[in-house]
C-alpha atoms as a PDB file:
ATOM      1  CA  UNK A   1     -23.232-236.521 -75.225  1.00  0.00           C
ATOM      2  CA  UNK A   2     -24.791-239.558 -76.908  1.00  0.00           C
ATOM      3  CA  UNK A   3     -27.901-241.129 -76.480  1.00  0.00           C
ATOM      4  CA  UNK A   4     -28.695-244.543 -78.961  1.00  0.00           C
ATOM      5  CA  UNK A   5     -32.529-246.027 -78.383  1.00  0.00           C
ATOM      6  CA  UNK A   6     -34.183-249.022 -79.482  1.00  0.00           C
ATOM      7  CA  UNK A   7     -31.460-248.854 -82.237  1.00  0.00           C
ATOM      8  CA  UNK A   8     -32.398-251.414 -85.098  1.00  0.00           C
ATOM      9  CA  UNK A   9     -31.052-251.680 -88.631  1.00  0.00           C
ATOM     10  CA  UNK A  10     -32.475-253.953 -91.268  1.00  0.00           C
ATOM     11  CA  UNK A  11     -31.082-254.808 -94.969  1.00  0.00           C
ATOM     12  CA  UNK A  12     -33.236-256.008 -97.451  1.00  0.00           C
ATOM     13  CA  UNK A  13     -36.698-257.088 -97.441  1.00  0.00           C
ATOM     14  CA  UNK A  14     -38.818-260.190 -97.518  1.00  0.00           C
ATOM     15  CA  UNK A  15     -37.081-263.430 -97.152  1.00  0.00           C
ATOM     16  CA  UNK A  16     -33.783-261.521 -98.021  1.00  0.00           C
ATOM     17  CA  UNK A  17     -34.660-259.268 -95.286  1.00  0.00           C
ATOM     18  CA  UNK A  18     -31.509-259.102 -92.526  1.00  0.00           C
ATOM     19  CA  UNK A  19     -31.678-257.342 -89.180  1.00  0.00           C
ATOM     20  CA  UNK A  20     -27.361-256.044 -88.795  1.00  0.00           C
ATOM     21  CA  UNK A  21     -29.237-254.169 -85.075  1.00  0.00           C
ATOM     22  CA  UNK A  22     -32.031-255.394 -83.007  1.00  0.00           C
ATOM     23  CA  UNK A  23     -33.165-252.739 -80.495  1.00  0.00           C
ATOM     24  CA  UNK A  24     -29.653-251.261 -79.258  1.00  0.00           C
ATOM     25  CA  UNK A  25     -30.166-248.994 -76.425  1.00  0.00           C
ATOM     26  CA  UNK A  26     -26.655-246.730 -74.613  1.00  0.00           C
ATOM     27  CA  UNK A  27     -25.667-243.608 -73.425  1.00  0.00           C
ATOM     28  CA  UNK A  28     -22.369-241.947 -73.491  1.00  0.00           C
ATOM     29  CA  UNK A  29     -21.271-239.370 -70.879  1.00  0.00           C
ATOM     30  CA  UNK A  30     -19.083-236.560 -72.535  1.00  0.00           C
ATOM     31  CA  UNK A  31     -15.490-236.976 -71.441  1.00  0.00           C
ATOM     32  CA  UNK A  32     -15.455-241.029 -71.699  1.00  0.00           C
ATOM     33  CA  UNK A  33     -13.532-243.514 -74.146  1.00  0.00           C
ATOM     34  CA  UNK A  34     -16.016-246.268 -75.114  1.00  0.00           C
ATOM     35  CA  UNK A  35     -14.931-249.325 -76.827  1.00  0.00           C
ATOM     36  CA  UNK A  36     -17.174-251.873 -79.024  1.00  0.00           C
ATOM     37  CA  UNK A  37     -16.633-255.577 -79.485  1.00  0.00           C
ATOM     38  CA  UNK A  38     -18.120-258.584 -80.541  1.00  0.00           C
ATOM     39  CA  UNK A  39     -17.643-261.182 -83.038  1.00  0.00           C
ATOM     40  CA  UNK A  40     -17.909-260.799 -86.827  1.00  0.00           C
ATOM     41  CA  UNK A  41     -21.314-260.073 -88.323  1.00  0.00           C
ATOM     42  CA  UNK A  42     -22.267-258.608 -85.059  1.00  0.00           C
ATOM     43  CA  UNK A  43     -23.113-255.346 -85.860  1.00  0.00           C
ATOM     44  CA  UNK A  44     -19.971-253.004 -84.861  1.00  0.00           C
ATOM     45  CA  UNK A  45     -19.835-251.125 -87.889  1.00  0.00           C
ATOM     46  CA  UNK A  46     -23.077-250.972 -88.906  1.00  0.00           C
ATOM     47  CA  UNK A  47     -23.358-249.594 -85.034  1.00  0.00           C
ATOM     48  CA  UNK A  48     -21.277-246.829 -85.420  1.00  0.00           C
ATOM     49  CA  UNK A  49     -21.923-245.435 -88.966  1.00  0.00           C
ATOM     50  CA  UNK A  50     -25.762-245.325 -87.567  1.00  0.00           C
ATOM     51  CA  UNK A  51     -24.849-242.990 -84.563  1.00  0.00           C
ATOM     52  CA  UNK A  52     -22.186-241.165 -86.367  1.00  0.00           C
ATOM     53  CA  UNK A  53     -24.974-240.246 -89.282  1.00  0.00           C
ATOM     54  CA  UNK A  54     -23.328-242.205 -91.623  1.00  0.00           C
ATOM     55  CA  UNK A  55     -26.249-244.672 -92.308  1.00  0.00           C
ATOM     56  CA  UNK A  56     -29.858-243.926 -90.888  1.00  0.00           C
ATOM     57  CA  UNK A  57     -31.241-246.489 -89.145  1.00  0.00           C
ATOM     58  CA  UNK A  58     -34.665-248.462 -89.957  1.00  0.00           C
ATOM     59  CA  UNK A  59     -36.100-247.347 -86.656  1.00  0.00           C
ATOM     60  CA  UNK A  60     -35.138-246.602 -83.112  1.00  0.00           C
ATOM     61  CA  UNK A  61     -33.018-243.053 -82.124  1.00  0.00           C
ATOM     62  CA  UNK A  62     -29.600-241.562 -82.008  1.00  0.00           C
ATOM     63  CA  UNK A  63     -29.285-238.261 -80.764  1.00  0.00           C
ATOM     64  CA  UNK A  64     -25.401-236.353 -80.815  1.00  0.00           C
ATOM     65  CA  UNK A  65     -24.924-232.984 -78.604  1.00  0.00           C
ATOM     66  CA  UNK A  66     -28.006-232.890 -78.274  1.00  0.00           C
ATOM     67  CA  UNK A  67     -29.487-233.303 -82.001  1.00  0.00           C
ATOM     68  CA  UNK A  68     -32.026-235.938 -82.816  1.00  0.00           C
ATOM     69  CA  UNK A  69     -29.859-236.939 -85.852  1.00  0.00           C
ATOM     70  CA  UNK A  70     -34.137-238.311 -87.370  1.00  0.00           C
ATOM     71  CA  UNK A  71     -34.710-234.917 -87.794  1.00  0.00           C
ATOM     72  CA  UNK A  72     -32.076-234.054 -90.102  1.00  0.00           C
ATOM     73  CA  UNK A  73     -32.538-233.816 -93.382  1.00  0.00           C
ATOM     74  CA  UNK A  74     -29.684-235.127 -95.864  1.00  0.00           C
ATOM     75  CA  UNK A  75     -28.154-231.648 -96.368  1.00  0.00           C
ATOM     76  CA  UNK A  76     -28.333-230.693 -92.351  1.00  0.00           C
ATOM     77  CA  UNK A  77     -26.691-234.146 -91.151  1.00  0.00           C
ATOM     78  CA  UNK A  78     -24.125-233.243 -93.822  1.00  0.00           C
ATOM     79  CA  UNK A  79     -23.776-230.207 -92.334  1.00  0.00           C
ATOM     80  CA  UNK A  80     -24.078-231.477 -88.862  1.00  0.00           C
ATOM     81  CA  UNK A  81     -21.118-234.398 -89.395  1.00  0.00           C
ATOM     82  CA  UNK A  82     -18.623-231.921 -90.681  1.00  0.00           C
ATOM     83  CA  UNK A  83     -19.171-229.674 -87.427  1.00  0.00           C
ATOM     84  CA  UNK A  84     -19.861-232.099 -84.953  1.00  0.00           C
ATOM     85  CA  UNK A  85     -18.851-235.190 -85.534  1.00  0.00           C
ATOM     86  CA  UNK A  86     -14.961-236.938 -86.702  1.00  0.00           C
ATOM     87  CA  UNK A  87     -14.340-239.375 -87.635  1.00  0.00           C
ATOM     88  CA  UNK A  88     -11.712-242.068 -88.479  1.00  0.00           C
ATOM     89  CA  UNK A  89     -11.104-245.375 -90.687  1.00  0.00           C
ATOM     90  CA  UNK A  90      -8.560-248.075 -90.261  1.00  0.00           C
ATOM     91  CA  UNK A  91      -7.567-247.123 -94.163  1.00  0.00           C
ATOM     92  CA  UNK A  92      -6.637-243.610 -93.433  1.00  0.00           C
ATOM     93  CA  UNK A  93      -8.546-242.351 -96.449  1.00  0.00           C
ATOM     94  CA  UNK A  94      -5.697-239.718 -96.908  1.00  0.00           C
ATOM     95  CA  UNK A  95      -5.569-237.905-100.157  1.00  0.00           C
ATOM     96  CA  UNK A  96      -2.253-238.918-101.568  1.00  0.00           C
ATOM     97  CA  UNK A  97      -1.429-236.128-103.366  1.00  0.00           C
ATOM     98  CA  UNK A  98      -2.068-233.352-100.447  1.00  0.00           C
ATOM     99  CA  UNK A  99       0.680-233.157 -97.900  1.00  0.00           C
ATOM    100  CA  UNK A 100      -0.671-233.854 -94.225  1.00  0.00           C
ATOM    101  CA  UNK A 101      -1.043-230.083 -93.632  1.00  0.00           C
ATOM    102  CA  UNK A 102      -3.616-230.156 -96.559  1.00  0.00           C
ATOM    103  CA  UNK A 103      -5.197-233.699 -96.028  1.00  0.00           C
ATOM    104  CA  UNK A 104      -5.962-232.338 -92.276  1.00  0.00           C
ATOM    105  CA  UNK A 105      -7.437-228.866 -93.610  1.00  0.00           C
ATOM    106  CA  UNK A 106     -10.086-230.689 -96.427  1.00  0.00           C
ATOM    107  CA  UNK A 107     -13.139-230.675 -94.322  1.00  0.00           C
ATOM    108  CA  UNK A 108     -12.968-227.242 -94.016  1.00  0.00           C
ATOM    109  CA  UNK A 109     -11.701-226.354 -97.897  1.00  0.00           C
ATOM    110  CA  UNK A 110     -14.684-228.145 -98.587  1.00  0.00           C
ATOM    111  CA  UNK A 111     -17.120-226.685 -96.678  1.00  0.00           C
ATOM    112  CA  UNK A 112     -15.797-223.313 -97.997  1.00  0.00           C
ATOM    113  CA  UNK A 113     -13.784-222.060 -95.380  1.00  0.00           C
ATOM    114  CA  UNK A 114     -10.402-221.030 -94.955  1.00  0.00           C
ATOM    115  CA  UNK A 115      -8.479-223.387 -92.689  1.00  0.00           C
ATOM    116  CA  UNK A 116      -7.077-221.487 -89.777  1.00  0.00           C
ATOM    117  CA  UNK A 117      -3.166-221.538 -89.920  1.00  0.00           C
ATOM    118  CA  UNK A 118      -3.337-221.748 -85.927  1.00  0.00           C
ATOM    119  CA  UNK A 119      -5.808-224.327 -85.548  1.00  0.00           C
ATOM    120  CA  UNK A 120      -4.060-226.350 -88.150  1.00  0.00           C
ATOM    121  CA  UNK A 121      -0.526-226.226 -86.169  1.00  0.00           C
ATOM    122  CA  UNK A 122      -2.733-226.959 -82.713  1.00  0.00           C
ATOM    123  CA  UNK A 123      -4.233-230.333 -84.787  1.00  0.00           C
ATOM    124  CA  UNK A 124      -0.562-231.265 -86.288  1.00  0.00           C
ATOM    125  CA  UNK A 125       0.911-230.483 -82.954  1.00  0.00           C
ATOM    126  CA  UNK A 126      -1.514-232.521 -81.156  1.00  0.00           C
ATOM    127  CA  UNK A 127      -0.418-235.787 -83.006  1.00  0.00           C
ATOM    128  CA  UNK A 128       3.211-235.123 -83.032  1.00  0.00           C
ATOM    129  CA  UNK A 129       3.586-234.127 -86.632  1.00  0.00           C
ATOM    130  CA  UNK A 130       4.366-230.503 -86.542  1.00  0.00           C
ATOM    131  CA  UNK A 131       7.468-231.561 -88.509  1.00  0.00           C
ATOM    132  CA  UNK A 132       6.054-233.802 -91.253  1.00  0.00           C
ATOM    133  CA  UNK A 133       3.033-231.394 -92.144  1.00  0.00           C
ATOM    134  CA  UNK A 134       4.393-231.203 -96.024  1.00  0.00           C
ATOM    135  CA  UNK A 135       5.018-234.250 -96.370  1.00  0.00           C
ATOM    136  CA  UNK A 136       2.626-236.668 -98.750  1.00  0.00           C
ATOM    137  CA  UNK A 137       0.892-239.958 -97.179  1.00  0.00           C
ATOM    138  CA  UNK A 138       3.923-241.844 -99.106  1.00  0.00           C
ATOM    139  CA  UNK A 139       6.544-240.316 -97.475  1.00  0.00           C
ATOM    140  CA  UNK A 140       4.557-241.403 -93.932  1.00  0.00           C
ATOM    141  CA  UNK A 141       4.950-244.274 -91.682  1.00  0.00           C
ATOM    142  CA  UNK A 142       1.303-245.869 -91.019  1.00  0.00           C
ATOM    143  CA  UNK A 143       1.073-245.076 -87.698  1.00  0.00           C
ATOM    144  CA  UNK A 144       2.201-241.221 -89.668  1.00  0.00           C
ATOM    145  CA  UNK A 145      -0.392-241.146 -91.867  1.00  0.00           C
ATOM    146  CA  UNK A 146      -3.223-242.547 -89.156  1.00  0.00           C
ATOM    147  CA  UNK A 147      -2.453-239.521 -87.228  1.00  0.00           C
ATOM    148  CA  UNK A 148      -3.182-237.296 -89.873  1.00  0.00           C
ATOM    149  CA  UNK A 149      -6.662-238.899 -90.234  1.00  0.00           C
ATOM    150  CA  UNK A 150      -7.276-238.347 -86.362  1.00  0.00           C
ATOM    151  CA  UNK A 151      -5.906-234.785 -86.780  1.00  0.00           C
ATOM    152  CA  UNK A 152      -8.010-234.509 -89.578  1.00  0.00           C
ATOM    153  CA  UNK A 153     -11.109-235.416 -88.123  1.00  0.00           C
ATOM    154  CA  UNK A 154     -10.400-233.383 -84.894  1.00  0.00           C
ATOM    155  CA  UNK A 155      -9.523-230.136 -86.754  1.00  0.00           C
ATOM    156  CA  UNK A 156     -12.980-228.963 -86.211  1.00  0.00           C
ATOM    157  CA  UNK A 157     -13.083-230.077 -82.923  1.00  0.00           C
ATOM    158  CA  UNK A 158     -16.137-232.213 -82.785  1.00  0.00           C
ATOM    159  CA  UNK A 159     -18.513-233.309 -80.372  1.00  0.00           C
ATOM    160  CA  UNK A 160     -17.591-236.878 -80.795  1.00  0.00           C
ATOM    161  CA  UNK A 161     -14.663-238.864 -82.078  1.00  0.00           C
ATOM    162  CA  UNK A 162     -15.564-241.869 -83.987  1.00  0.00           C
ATOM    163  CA  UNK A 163     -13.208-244.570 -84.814  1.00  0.00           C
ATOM    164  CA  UNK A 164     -13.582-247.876 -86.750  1.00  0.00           C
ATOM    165  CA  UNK A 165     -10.421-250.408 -86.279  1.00  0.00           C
ATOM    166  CA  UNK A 166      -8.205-247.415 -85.860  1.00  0.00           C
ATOM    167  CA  UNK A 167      -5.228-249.868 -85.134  1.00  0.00           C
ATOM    168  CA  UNK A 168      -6.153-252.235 -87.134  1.00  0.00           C
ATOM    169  CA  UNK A 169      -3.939-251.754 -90.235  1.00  0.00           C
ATOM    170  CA  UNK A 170      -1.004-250.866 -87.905  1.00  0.00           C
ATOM    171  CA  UNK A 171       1.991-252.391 -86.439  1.00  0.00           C
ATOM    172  CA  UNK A 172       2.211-253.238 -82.514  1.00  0.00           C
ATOM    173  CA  UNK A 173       4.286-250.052 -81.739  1.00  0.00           C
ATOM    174  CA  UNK A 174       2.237-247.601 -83.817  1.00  0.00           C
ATOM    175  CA  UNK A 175      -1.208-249.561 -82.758  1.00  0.00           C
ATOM    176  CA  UNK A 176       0.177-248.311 -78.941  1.00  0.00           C
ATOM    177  CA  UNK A 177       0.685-244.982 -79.988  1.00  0.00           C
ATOM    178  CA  UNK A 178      -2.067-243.985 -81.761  1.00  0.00           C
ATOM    179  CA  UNK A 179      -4.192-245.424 -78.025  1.00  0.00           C
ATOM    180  CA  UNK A 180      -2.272-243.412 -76.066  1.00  0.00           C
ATOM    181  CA  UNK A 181      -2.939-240.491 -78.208  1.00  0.00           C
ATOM    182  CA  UNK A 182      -7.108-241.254 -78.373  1.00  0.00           C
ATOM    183  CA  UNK A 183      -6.688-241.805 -74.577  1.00  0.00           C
ATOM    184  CA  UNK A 184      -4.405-238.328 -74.226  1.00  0.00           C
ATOM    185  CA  UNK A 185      -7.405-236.722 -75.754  1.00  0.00           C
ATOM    186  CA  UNK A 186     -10.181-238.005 -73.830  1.00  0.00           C
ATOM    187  CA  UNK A 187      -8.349-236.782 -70.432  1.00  0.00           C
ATOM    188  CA  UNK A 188      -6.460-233.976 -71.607  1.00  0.00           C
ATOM    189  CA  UNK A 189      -9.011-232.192 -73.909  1.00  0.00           C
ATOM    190  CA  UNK A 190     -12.560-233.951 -72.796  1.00  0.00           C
ATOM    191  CA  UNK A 191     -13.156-235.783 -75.994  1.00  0.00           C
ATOM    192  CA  UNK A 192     -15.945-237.897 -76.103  1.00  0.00           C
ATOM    193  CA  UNK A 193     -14.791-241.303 -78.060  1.00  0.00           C
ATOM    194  CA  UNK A 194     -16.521-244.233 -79.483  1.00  0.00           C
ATOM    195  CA  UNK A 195     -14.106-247.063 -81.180  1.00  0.00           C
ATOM    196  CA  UNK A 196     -14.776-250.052 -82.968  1.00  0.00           C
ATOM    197  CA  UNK A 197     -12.479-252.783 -82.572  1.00  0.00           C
ATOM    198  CA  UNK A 198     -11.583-256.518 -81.784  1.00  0.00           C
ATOM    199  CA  UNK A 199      -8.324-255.931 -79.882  1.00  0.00           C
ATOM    200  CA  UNK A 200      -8.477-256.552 -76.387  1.00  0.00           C
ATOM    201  CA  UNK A 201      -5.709-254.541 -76.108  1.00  0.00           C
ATOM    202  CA  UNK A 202      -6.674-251.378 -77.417  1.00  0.00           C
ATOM    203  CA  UNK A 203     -10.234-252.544 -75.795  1.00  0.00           C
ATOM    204  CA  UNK A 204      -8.529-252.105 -72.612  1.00  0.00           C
ATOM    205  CA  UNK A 205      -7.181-248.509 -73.381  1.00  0.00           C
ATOM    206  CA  UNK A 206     -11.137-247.098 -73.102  1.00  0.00           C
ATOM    207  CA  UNK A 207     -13.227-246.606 -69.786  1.00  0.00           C
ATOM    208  CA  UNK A 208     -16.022-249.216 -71.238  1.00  0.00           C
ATOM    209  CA  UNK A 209     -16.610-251.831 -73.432  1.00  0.00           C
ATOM    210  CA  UNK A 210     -19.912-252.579 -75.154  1.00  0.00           C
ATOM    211  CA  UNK A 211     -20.390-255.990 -76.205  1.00  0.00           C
ATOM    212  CA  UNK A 212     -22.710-256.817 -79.549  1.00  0.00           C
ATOM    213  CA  UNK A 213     -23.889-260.204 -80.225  1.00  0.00           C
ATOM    214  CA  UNK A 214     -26.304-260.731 -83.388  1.00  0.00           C
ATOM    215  CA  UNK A 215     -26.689-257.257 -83.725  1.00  0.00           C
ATOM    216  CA  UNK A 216     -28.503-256.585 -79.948  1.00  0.00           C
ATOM    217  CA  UNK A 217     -25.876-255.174 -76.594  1.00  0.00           C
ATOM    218  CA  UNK A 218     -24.720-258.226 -74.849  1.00  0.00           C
ATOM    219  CA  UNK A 219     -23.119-256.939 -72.148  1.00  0.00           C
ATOM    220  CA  UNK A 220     -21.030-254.142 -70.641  1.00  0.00           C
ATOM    221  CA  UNK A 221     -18.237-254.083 -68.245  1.00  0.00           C
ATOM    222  CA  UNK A 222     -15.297-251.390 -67.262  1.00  0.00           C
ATOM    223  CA  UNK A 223     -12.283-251.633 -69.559  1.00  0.00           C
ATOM    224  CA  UNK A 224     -10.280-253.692 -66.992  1.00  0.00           C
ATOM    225  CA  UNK A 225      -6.813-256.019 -68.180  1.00  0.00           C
ATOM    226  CA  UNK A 226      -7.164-257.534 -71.874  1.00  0.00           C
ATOM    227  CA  UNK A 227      -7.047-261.117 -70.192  1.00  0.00           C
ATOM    228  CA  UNK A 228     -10.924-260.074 -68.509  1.00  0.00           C
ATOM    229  CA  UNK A 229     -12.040-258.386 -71.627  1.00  0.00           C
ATOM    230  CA  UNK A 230     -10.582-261.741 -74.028  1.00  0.00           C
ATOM    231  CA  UNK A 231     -12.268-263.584 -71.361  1.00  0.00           C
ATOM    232  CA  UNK A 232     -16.018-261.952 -71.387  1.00  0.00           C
ATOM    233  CA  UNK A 233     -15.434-261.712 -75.290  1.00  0.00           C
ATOM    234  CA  UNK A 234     -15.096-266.000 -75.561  1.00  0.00           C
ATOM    235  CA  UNK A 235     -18.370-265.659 -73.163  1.00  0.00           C
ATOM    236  CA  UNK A 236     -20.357-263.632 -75.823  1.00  0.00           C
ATOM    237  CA  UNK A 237     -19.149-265.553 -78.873  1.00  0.00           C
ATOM    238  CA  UNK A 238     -19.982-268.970 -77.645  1.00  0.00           C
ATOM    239  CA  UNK A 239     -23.862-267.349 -76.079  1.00  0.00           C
ATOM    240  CA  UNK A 240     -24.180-265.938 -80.407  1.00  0.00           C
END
């Protein structure tokens, strides 16, 4: 489903110049939960805005279902994010004067098309907020409004689900929720899932963890208990 090679991302140039990736090299098998960690400054986001088209990386390869995402020009990986790819922020990025029902159905106003009244209940229904769909992101809970952003970014049911720090603005109960729900959706409906975080915890909800260190993969093991993930996680700090 994915395939990142020789992944490298620089900022700047001469003396100022910074490398965020140095050669980053994975694959992702369609129906798996993937987790990424590593310590600040490592790369994570920078990471997963390259491979969800977000950012275009100085050299290296990402391709998505199958698309070299180099080949695209600005207007196709447009295109090609809003039909293939979701994807979700730990600051919801709801639209706070749309109800949920209409925050959930924007990718497709704005690409022109007509939400479907079915698919929209299916994507509500999916993250337990069948009954909340008119209300506004103020009249939500966080953990609320952070499942309209996943419904929102599944709506069109994309290849991959990308999420940055999707607990991270969220209390403990809501944090667990909104993990079961990504992990209800990788077994139930054979997303494909690629999180950010620093939680061990919600590391441990995925099938893998990726490790970064200074921008270049330091590791990989199965998502085991949180103690073994902490644990390898104090081993790749104190090797950066």
């Amino acid at each position: 489903m994915v395939s990142v090679r020789d992944l490298s991302r620089d900022y700047g140039t001469g003396a100022q110049r910074v490398s965020a990736l140095a050669g980053v090299s994975f694959d992702l098998d369609r129906g798996t939960f993937t987790a990424v960690m590593g310590p600040s400054g490592s790369g994570k986001s920078t990471l997963l805005q390259c491979v969800a088209g977000l950012d275009r990386p100085t050299s290296g390869g990402v391709t998505v279902d199958g698309v070299e995402l180099g080949t695209l020009d600005e207007t196709a990986m447009t295109v090609f994010r809003r039909d293939h790819i979701g994807f979700v922020f730990q600051a919801f990025n709801l639209i706070t004067s749309l109800t949920a029902a209409q925050n959930v159905a924007l990718p497709a106003r704005l690409a022109g098309r007509r939400a479907d009244a079915a698919g929209l209940a299916r994507a509500l229904g999916a993250v337990g907020l069948t009954d909340r769909a008119g209300h506004r992101p103020s009249e939500l809970s966080g953990g609320q409004q952070q499942r309209v952003a996943v419904a929102r970014a599944m709506f069109n049911e994309p290849a991959v689900l990308f999420a940055d720090e999707p607990t991270g603005a969220l209390d403990a109960g809501s944090s667990r929720q909104m993990l079961d729900l990504l992990r209800a959706m990788v077994d139930d409906r054979g997303q494909t899932v690629l999180m950010v975080t620093h939680d061990p915890v919600a590391a441990a909800t995925a099938d893998q963890v990726l490790f970064l260190a200074d921008g270049r993969l330091a590791g990989r093991m199965p998502a085991t208990g949180p103690g073994a993930i902490a644990a390898r996680m104090t081993t790749v700090e104190m090797a950066s």
